[in-house]
C-alpha atoms as a PDB file:
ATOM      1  CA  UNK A   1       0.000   0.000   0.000  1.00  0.00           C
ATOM      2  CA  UNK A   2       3.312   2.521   0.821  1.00  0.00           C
ATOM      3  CA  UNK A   3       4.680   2.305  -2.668  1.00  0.00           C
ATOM      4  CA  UNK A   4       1.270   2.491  -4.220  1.00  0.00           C
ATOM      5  CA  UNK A   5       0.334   5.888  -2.428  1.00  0.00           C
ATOM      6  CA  UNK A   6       3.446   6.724  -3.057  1.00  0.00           C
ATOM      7  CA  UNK A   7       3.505   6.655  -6.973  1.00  0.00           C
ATOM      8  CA  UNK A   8      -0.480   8.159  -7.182  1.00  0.00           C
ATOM      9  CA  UNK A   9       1.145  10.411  -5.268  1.00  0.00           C
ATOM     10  CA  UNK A  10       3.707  11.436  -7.731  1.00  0.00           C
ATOM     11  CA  UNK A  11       1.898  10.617 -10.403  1.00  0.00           C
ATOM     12  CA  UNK A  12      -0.951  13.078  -9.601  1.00  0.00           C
ATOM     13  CA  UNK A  13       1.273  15.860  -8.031  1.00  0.00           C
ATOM     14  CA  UNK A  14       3.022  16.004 -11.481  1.00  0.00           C
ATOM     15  CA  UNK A  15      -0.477  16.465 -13.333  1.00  0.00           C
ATOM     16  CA  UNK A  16      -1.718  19.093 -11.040  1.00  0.00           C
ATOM     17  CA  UNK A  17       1.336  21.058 -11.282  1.00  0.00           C
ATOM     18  CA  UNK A  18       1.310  20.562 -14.998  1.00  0.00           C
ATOM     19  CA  UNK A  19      -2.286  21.566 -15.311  1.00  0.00           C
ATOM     20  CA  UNK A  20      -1.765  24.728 -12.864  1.00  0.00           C
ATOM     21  CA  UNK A  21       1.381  25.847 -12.309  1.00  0.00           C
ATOM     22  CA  UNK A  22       1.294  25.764  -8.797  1.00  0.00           C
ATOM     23  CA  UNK A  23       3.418  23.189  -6.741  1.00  0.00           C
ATOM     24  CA  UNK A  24       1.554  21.038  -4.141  1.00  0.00           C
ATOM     25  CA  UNK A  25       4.622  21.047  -1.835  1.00  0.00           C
ATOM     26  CA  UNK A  26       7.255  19.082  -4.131  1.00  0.00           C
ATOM     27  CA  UNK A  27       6.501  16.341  -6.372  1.00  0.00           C
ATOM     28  CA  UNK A  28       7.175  13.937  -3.624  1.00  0.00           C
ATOM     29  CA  UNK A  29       5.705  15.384  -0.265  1.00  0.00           C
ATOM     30  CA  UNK A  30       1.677  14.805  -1.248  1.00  0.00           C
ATOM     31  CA  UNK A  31       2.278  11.246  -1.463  1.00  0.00           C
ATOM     32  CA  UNK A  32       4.030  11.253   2.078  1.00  0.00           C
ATOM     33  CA  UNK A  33       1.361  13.628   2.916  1.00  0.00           C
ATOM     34  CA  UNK A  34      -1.305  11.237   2.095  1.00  0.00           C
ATOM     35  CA  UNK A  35       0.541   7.973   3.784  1.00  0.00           C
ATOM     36  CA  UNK A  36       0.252   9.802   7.133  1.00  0.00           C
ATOM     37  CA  UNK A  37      -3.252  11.662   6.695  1.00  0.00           C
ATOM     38  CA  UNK A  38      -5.190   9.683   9.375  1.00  0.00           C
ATOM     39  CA  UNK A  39      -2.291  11.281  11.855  1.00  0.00           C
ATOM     40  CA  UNK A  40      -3.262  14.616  11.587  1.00  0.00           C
ATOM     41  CA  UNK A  41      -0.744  15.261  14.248  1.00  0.00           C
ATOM     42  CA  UNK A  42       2.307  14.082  11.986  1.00  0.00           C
ATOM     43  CA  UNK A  43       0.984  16.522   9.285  1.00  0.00           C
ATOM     44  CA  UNK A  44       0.892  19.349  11.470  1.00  0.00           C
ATOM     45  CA  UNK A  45       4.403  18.686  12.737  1.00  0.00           C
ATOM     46  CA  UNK A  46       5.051  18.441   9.518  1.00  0.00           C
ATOM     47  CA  UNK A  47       3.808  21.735   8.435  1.00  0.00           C
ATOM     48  CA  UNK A  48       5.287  23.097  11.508  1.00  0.00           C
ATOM     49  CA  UNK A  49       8.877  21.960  10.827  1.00  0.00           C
ATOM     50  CA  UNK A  50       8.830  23.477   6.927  1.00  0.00           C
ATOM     51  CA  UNK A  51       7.535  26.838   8.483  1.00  0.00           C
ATOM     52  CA  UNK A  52      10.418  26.524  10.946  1.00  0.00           C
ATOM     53  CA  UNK A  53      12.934  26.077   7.416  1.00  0.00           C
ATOM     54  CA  UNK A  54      10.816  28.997   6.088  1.00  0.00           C
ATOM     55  CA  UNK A  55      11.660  31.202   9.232  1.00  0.00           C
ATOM     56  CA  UNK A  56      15.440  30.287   8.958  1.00  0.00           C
ATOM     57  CA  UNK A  57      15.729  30.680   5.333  1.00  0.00           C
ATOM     58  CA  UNK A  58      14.134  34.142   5.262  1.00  0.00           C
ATOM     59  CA  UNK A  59      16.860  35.027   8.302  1.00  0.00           C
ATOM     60  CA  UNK A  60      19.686  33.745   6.397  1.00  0.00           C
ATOM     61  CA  UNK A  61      18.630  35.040   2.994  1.00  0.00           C
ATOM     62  CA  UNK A  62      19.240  38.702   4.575  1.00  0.00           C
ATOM     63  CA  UNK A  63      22.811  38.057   5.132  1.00  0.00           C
ATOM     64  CA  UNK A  64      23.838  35.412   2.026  1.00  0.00           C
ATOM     65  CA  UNK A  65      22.492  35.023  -1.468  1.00  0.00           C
ATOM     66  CA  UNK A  66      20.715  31.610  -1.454  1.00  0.00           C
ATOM     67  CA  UNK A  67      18.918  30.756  -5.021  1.00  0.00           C
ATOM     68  CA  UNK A  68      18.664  27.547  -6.989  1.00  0.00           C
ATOM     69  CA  UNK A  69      20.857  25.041  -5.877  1.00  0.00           C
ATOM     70  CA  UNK A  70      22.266  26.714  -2.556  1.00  0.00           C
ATOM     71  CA  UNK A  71      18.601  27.473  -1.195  1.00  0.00           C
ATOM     72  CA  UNK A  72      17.767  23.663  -1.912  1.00  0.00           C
ATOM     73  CA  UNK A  73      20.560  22.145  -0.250  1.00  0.00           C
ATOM     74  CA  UNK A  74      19.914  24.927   2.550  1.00  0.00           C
ATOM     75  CA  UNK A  75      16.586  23.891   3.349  1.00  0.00           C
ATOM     76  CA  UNK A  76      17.119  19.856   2.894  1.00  0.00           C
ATOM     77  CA  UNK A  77      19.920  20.476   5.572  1.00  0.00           C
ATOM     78  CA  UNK A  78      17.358  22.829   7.620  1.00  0.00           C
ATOM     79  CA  UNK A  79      14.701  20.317   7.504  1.00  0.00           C
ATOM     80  CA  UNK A  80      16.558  17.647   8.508  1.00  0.00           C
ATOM     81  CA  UNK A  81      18.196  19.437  11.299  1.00  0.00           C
ATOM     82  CA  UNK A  82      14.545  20.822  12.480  1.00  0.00           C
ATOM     83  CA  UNK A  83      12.928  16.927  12.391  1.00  0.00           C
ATOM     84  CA  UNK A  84      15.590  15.373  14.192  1.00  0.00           C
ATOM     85  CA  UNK A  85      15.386  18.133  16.827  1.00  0.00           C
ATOM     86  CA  UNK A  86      12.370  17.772  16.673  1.00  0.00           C
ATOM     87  CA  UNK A  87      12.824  13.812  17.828  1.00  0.00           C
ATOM     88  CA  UNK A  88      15.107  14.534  20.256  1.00  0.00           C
ATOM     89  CA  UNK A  89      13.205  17.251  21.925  1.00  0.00           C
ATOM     90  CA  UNK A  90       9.508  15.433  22.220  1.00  0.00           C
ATOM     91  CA  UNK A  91      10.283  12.402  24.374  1.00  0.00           C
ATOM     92  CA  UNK A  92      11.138  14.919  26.966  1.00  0.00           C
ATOM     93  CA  UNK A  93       7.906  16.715  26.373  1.00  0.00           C
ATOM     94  CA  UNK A  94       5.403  14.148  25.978  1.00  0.00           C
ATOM     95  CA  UNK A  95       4.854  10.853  27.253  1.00  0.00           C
ATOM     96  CA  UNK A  96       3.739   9.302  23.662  1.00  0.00           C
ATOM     97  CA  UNK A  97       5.819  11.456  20.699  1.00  0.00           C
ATOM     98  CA  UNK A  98       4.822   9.248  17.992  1.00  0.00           C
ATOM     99  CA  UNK A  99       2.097  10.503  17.025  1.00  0.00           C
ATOM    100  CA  UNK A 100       3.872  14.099  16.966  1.00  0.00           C
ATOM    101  CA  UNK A 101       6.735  13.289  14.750  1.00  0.00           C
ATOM    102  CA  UNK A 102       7.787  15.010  11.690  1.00  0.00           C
ATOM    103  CA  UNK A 103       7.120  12.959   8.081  1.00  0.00           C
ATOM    104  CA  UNK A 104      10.462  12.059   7.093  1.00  0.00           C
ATOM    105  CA  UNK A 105      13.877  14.430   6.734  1.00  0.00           C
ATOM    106  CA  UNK A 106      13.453  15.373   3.480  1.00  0.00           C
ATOM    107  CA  UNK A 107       9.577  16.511   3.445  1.00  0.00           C
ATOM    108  CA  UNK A 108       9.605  19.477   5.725  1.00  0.00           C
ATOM    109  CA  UNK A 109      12.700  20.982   3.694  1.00  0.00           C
ATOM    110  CA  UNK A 110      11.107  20.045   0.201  1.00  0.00           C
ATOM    111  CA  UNK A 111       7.715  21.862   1.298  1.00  0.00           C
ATOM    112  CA  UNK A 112       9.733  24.528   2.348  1.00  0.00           C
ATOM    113  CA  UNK A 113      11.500  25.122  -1.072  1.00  0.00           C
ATOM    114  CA  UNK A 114       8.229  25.675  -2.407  1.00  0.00           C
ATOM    115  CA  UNK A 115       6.835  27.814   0.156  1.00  0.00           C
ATOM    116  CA  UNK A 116       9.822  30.039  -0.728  1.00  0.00           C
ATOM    117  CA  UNK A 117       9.285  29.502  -4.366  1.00  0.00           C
ATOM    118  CA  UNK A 118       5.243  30.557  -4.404  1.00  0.00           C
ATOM    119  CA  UNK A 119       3.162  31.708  -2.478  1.00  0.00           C
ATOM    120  CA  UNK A 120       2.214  29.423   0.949  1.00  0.00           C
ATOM    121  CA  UNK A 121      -1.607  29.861   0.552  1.00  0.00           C
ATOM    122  CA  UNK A 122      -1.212  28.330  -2.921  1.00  0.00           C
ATOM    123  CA  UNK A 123       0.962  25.932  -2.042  1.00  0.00           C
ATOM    124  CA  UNK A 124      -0.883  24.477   1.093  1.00  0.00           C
ATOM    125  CA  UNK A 125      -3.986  24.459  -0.886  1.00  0.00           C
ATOM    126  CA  UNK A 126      -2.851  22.139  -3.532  1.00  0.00           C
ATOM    127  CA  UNK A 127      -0.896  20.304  -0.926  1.00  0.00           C
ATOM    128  CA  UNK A 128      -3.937  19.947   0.636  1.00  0.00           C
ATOM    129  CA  UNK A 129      -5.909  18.834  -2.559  1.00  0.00           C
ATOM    130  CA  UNK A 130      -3.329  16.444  -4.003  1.00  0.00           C
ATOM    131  CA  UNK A 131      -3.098  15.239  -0.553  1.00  0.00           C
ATOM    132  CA  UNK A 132      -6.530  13.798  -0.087  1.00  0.00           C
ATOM    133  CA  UNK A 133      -6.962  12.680  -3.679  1.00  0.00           C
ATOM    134  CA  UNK A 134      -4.219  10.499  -3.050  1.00  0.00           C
ATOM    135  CA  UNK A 135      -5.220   9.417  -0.161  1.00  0.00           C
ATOM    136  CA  UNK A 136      -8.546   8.008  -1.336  1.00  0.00           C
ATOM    137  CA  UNK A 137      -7.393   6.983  -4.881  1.00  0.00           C
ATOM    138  CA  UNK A 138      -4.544   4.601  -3.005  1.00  0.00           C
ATOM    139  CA  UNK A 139      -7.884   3.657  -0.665  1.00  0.00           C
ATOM    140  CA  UNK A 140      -9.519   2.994  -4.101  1.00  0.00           C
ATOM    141  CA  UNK A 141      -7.069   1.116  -5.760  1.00  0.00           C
ATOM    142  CA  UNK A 142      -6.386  -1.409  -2.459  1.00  0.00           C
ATOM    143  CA  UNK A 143     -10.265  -1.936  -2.212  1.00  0.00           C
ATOM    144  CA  UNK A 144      -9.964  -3.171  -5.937  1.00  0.00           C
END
């Protein structure tokens, strides 16, 4: 069922971007979006920690020129760097952290590129969107 949601995920992030121009988080992220949607609190840590990259780019961008390749790499590192803080930091918070993990080190720098790329009420709409279709098209396909 993983590599399944995975590939509808890709395969309809890469139409709706086609078809509008607007990038649902990274080609990638809606399918790990979609694997994790019935733990709403992984999404939102999720969302948190690419708003956290988001933050810290738009601090460092005032003192180096990041663009193309260097903001990429810059928010991959960030992202990873925020989840696994993120890990380290919750089993002192919270008795159960599971369920308050961050999808992945990759996804929260990834949606952060494209926050910085477009607009983030664009992007968290389609993210949104591609998100669920996924979701119930991989539901769809495993019923058949």
């Amino acid at each position: 069922m993983v590599i399944e949601t995975l590939l509808l995920g890709l395969i309809l992030a890469l139409l709706f971007t086609e078809a509008t121009d607007i990038s649902p988080g990274g080609i990638i992220v809606p399918g790990y979006i979609a694997l994790h949607l019935d733990r709403p609190w992984r999404v939102l840590a999720t969302l948190g920690a690419a708003f956290l990259c988001l933050l810290l780019y738009r601090l460092l961008a005032r003192h180096f020129l990041l663009y193309g390749r260097r903001r990429f790499v810059l928010l991959l590192i960030a992202g990873a760097v925020v989840a696994q803080a993120w890990a380290l930091a919750l089993p002192g918070l919270f008795a159960s952290p599971v369920e308050i993990q961050v999808i992945g080190w990759v996804v929260p720098g990834i949606l952060a590129n494209s926050l910085v790329r477009q607009k983030p009420l664009p992007v968290l709409g389609a993210l949104a969107a591609v998100s669920a279709l996924t979701y119930f098209a991989a539901r769809l396909v495993s019923w058949l």
